[in-house]
PDB file of N, CA and C in Angstrom:
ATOM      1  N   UNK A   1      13.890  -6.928  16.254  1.00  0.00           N
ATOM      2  CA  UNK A   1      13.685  -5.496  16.193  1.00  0.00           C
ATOM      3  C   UNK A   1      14.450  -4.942  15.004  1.00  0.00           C
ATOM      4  N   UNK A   2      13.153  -4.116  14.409  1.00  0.00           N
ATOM      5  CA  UNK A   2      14.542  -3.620  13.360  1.00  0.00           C
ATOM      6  C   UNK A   2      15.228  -2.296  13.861  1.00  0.00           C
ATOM      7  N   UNK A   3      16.541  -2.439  12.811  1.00  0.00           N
ATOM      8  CA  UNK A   3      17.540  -1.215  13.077  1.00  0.00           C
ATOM      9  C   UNK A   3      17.134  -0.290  11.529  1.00  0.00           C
ATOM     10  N   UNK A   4      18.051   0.696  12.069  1.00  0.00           N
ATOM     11  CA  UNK A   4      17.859   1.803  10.831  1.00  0.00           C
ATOM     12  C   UNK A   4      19.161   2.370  10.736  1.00  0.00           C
ATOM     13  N   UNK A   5      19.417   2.318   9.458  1.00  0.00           N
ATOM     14  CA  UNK A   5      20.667   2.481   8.641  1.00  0.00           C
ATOM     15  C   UNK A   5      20.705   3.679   8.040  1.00  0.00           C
ATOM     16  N   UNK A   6      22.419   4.653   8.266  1.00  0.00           N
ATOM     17  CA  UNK A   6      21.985   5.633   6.921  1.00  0.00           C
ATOM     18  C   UNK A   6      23.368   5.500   6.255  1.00  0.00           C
ATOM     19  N   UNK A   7      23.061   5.922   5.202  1.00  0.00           N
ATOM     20  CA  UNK A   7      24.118   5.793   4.083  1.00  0.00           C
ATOM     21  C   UNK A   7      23.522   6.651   2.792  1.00  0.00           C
ATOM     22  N   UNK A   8      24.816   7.406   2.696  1.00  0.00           N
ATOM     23  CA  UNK A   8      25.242   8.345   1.643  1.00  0.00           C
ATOM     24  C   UNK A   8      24.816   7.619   0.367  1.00  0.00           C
ATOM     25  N   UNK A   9      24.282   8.551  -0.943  1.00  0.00           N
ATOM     26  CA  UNK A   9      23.967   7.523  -1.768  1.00  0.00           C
ATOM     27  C   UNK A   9      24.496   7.043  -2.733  1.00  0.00           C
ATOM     28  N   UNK A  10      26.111   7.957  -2.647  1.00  0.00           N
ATOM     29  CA  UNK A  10      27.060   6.759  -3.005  1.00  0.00           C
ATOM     30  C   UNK A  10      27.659   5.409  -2.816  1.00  0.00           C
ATOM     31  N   UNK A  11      27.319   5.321  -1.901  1.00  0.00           N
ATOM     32  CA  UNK A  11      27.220   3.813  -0.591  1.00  0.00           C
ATOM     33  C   UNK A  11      26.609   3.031  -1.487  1.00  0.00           C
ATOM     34  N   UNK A  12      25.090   3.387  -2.174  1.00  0.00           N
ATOM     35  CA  UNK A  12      24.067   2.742  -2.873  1.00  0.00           C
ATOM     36  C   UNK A  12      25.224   2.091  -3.860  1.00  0.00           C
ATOM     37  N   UNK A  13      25.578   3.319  -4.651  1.00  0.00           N
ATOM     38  CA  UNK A  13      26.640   3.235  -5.691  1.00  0.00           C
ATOM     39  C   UNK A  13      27.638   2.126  -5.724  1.00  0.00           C
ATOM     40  N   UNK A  14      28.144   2.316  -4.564  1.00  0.00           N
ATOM     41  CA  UNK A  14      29.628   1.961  -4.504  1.00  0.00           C
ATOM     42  C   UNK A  14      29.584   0.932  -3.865  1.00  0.00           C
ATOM     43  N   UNK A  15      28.639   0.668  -2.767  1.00  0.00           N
ATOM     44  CA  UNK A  15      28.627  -0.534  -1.660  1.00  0.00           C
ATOM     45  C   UNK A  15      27.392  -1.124  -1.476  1.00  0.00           C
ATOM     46  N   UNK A  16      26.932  -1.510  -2.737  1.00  0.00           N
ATOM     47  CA  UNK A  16      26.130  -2.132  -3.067  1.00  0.00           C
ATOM     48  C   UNK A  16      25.420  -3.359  -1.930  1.00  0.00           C
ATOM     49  N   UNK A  17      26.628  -4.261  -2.020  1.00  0.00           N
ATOM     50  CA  UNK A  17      26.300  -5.497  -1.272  1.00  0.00           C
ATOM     51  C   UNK A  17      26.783  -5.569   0.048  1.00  0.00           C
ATOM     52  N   UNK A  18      27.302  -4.285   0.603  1.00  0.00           N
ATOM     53  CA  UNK A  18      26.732  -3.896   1.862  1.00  0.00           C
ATOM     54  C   UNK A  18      25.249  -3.465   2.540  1.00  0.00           C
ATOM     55  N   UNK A  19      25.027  -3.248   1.834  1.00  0.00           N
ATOM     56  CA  UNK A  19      23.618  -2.546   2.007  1.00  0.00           C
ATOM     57  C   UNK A  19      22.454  -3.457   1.330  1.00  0.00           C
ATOM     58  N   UNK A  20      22.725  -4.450   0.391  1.00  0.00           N
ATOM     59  CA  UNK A  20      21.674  -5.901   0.328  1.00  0.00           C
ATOM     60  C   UNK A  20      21.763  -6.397   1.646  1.00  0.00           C
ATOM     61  N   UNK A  21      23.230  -6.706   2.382  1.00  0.00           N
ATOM     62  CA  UNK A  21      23.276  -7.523   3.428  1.00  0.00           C
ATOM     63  C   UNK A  21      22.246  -7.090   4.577  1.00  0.00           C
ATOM     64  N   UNK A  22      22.432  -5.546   4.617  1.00  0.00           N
ATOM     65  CA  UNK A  22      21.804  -4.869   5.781  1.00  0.00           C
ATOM     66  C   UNK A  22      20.045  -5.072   5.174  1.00  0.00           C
ATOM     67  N   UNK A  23      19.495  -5.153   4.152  1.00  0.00           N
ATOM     68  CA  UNK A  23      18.206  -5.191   3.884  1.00  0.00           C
ATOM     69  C   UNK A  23      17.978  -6.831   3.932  1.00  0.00           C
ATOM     70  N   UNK A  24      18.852  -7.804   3.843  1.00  0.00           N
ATOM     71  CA  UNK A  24      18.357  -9.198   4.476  1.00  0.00           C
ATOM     72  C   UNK A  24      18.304  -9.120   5.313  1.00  0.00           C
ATOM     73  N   UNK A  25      19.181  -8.774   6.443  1.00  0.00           N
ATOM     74  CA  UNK A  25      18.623  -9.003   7.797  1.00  0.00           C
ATOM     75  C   UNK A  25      17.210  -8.132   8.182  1.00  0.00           C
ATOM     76  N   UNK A  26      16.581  -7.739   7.660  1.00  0.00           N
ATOM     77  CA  UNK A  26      15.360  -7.345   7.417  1.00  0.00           C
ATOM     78  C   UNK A  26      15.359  -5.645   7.991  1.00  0.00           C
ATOM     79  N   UNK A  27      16.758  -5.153   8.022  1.00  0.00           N
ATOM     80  CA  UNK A  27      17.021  -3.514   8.439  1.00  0.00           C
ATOM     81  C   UNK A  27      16.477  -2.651   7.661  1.00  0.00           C
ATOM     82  N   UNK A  28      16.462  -1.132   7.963  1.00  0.00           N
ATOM     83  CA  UNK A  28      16.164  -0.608   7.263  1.00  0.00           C
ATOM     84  C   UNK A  28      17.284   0.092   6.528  1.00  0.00           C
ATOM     85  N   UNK A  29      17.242   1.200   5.176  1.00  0.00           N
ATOM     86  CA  UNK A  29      18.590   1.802   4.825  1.00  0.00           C
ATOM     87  C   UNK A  29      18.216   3.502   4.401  1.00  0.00           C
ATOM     88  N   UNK A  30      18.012   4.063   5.192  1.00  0.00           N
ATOM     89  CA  UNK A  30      17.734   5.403   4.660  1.00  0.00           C
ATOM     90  C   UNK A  30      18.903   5.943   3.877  1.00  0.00           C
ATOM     91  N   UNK A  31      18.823   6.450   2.790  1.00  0.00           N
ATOM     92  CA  UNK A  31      19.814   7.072   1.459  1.00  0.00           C
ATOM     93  C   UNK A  31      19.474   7.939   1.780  1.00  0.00           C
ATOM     94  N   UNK A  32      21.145   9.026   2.131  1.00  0.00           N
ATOM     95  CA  UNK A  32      20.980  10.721   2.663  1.00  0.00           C
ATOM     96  C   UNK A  32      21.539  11.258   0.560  1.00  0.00           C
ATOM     97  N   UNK A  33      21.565  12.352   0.617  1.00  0.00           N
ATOM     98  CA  UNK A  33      22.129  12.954  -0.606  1.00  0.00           C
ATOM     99  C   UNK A  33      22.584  14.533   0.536  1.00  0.00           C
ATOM    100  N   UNK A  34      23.541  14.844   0.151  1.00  0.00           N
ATOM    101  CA  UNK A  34      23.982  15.822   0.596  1.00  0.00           C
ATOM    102  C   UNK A  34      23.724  16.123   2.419  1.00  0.00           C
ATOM    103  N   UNK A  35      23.708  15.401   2.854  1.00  0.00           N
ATOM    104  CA  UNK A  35      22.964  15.031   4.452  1.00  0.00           C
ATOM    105  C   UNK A  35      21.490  15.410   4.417  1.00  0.00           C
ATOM    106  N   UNK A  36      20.809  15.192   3.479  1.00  0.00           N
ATOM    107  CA  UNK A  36      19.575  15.231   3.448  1.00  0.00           C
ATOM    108  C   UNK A  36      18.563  14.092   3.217  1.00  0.00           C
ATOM    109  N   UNK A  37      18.062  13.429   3.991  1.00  0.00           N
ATOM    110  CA  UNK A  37      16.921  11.822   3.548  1.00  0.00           C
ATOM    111  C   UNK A  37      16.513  12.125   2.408  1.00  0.00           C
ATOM    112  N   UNK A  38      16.502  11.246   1.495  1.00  0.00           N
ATOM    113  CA  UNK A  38      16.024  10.603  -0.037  1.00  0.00           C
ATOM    114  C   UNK A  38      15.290   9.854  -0.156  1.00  0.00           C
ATOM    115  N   UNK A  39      15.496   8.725   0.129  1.00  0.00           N
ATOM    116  CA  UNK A  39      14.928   7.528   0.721  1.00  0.00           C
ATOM    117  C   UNK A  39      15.007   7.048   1.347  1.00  0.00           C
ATOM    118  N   UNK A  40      13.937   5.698   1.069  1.00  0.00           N
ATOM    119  CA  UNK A  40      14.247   4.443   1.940  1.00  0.00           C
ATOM    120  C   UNK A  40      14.468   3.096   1.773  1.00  0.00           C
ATOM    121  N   UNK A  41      15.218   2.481   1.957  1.00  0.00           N
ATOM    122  CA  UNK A  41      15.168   1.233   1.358  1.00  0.00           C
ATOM    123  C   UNK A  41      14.433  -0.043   2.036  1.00  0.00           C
ATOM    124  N   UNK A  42      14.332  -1.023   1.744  1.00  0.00           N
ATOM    125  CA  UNK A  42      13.184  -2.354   2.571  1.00  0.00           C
ATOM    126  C   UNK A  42      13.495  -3.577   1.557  1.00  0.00           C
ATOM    127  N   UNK A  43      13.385  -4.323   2.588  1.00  0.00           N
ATOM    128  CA  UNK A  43      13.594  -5.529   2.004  1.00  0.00           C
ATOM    129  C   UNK A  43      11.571  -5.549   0.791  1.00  0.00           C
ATOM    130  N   UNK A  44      11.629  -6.491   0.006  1.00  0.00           N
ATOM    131  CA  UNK A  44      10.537  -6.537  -0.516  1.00  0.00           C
ATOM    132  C   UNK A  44       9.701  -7.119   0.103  1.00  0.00           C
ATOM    133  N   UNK A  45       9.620  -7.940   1.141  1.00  0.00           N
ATOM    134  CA  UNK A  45       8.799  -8.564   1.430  1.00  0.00           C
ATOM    135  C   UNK A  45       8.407  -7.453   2.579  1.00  0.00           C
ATOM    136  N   UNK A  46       9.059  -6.365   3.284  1.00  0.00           N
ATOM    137  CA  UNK A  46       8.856  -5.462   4.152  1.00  0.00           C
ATOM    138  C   UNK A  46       8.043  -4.728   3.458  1.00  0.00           C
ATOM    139  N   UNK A  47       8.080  -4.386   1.969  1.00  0.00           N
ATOM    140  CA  UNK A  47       7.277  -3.592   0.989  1.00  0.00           C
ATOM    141  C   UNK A  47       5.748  -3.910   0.490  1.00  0.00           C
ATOM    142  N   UNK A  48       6.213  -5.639   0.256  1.00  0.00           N
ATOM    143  CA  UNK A  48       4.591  -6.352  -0.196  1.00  0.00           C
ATOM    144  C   UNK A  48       3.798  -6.313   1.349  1.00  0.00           C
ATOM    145  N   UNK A  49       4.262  -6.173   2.911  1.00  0.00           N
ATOM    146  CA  UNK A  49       3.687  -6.569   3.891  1.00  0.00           C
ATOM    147  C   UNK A  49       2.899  -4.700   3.570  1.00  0.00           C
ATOM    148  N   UNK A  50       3.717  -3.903   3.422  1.00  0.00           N
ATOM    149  CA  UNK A  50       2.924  -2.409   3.614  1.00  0.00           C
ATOM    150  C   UNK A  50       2.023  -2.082   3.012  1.00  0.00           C
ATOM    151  N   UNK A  51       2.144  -2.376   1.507  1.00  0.00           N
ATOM    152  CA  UNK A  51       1.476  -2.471   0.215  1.00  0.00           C
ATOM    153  C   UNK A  51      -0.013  -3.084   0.466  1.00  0.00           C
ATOM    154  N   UNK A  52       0.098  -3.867   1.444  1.00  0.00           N
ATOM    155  CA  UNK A  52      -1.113  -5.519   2.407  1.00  0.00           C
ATOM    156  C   UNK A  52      -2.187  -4.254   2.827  1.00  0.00           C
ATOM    157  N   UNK A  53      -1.218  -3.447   3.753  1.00  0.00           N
ATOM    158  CA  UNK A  53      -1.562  -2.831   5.037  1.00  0.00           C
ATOM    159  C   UNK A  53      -2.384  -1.597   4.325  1.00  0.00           C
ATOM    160  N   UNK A  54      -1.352  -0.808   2.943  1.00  0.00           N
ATOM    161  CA  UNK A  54      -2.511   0.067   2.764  1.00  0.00           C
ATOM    162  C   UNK A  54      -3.759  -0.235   2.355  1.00  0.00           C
ATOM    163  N   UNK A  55      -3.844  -1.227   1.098  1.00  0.00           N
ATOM    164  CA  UNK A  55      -4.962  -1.972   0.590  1.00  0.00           C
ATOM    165  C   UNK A  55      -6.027  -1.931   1.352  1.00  0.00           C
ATOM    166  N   UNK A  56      -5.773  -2.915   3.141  1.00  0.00           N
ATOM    167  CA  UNK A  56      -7.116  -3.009   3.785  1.00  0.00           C
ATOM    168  C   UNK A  56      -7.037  -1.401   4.646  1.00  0.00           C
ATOM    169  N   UNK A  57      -6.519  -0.854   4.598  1.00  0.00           N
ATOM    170  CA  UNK A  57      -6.565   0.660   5.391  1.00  0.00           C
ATOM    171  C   UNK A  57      -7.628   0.866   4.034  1.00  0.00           C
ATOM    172  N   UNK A  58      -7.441   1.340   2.702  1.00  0.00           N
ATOM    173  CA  UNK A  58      -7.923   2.080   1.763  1.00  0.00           C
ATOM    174  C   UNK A  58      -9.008   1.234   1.856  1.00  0.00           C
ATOM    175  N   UNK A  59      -9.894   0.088   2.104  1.00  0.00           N
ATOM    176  CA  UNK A  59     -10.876  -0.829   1.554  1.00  0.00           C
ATOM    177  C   UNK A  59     -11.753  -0.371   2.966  1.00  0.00           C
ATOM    178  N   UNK A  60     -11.196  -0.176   4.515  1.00  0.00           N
ATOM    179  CA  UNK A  60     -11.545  -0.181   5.482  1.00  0.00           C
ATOM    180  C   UNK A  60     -12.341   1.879   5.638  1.00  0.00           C
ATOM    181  N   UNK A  61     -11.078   2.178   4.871  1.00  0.00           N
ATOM    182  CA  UNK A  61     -12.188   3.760   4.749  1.00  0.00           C
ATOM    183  C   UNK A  61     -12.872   3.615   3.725  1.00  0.00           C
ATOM    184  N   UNK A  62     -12.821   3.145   2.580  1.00  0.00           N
ATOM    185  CA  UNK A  62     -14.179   3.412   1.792  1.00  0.00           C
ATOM    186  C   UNK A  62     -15.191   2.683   1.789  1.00  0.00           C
ATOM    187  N   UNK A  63     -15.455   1.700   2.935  1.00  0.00           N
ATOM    188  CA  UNK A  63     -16.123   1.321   3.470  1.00  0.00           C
ATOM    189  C   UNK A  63     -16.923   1.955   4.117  1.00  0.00           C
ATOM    190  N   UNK A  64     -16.052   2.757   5.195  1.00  0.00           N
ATOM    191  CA  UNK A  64     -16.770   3.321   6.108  1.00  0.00           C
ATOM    192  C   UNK A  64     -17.822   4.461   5.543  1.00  0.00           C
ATOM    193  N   UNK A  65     -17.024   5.083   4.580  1.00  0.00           N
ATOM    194  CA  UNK A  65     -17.832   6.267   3.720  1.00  0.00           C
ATOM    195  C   UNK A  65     -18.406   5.684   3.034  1.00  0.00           C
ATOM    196  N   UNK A  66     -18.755   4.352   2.741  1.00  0.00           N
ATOM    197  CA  UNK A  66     -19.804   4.158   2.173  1.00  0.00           C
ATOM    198  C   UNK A  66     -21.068   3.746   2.967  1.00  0.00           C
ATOM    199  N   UNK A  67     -20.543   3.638   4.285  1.00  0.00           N
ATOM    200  CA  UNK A  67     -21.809   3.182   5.737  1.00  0.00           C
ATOM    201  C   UNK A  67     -22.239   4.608   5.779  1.00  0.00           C
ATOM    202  N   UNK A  68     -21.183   6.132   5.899  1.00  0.00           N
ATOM    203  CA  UNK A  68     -21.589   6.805   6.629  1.00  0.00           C
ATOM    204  C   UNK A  68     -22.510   7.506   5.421  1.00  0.00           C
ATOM    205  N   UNK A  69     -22.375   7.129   4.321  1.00  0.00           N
ATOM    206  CA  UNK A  69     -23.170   7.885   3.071  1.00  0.00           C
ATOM    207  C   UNK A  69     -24.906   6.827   3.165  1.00  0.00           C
ATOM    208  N   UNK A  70     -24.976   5.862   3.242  1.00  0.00           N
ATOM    209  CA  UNK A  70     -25.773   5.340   3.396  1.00  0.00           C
ATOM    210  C   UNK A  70     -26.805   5.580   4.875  1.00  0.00           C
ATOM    211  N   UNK A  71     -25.955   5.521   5.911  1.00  0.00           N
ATOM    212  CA  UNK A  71     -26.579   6.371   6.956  1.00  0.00           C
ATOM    213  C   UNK A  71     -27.489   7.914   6.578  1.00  0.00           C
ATOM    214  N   UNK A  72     -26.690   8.338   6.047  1.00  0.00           N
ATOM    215  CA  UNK A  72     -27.353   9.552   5.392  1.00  0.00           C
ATOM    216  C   UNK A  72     -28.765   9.886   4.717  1.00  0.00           C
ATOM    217  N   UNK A  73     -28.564   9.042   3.703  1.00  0.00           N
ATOM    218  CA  UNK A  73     -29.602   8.496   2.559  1.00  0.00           C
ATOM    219  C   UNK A  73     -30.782   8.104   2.597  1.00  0.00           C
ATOM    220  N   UNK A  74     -30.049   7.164   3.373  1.00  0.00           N
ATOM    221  CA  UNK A  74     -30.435   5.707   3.748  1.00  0.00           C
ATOM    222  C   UNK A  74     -30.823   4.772   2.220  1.00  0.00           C
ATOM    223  N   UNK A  75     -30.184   5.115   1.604  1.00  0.00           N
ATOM    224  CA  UNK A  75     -30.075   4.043   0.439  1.00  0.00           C
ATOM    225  C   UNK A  75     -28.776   3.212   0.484  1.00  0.00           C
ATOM    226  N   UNK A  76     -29.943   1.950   0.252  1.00  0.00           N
ATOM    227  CA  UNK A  76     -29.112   0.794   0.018  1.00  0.00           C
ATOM    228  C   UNK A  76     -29.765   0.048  -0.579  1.00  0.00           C
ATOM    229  N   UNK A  77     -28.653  -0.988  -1.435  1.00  0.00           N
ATOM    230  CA  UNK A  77     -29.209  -2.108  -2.195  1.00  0.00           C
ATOM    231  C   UNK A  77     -28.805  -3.130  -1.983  1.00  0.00           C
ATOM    232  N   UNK A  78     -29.307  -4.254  -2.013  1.00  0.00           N
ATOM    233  CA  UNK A  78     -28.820  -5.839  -1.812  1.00  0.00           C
ATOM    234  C   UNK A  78     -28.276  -5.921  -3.030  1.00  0.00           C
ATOM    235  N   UNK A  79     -26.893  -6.454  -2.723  1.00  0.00           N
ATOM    236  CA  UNK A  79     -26.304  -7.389  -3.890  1.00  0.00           C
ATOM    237  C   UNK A  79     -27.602  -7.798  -4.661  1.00  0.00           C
ATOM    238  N   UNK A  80     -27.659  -8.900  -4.342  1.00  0.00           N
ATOM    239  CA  UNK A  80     -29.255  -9.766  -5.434  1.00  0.00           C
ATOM    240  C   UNK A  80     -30.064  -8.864  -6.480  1.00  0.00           C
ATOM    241  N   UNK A  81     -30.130  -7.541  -5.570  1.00  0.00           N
ATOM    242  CA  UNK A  81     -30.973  -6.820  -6.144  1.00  0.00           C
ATOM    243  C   UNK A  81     -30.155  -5.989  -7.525  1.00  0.00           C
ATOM    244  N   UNK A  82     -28.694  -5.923  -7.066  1.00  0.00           N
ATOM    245  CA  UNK A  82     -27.858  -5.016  -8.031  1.00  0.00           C
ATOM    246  C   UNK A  82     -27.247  -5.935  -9.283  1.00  0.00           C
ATOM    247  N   UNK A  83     -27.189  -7.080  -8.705  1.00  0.00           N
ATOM    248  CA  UNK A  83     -26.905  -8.111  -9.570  1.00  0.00           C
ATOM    249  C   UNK A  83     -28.371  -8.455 -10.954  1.00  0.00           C
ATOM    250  N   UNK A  84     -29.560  -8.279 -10.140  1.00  0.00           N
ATOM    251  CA  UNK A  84     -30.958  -8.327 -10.969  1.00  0.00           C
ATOM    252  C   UNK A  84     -30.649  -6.877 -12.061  1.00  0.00           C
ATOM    253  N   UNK A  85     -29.843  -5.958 -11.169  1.00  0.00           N
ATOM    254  CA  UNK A  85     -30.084  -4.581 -12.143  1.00  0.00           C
ATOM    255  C   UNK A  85     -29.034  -4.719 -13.298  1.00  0.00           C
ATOM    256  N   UNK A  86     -28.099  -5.111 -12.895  1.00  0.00           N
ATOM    257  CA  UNK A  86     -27.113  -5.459 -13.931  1.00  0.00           C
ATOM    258  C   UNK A  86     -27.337  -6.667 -14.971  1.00  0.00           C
ATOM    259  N   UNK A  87     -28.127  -7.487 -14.645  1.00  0.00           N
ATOM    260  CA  UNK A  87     -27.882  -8.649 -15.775  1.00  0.00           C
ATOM    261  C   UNK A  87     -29.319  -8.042 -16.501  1.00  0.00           C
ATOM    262  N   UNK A  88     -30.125  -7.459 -16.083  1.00  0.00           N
ATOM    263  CA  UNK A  88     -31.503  -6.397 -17.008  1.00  0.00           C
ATOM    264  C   UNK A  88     -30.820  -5.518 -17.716  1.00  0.00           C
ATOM    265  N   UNK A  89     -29.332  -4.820 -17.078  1.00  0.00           N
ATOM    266  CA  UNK A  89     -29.195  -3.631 -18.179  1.00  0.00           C
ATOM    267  C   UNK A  89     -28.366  -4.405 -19.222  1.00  0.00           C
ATOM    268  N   UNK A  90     -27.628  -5.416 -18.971  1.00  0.00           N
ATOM    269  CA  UNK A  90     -26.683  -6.253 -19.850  1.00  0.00           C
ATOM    270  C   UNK A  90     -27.590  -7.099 -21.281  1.00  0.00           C
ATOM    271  N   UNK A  91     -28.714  -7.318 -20.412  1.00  0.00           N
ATOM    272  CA  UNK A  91     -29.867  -7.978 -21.444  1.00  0.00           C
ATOM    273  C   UNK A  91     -30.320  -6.292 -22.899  1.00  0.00           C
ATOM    274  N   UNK A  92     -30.653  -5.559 -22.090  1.00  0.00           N
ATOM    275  CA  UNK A  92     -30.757  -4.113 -22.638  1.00  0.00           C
ATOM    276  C   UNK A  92     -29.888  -4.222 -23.896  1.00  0.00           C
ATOM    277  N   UNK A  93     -28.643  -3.942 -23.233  1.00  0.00           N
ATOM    278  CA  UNK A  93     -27.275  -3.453 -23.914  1.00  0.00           C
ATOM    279  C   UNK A  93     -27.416  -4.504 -25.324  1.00  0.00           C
ATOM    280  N   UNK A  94     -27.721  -5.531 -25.073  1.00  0.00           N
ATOM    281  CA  UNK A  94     -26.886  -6.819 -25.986  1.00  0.00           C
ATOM    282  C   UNK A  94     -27.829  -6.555 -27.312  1.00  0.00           C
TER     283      UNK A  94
END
């Protein structure tokens, strides 16, 4: 389970490798400035796992808006067919 950490962001400053230690054990480190949240800190691999998560979130809605636009339409094209349109306009172009 993770924990959640706060520290002043002189801490960042000053206590550096206190606060690596607390982001190996895979914690979190919220940086206050004046008792106010700033940030956040994460181990990187906590960062590349989120980074994962928005990707298929962002791929999973424009997906969908692209079903619900097609529902609409009702246009659609087969790959094969878009691939035929593209290597005709590439022939064009050249």
């Amino acid at each position: 389970m993770f924990s959640t950490h706060i520290k002043a962001v002189r801490d960042l400053r000053n206590n550096y490798p206190e606060i690596a230690t607390i982001i190996k054990k895979r914690d979190n480190v919220i940086i206050t400035n004046n008792g106010k949240s700033e940030a956040v800190i994460i181990s990187y691999e906590e960062y590349a796992k989120y980074e994962e998560y928005l990707h298929i979130r962002y791929t999973k809605e424009k997906l969908a808006e692209a079903e619900a636009l097609v529902g609409k339409t009702g246009a659609w094209i087969d790959s094969n067919e878009l691939f035929k349109e593209w290597d005709a306009w590439d022939a064009v172009k050249l």
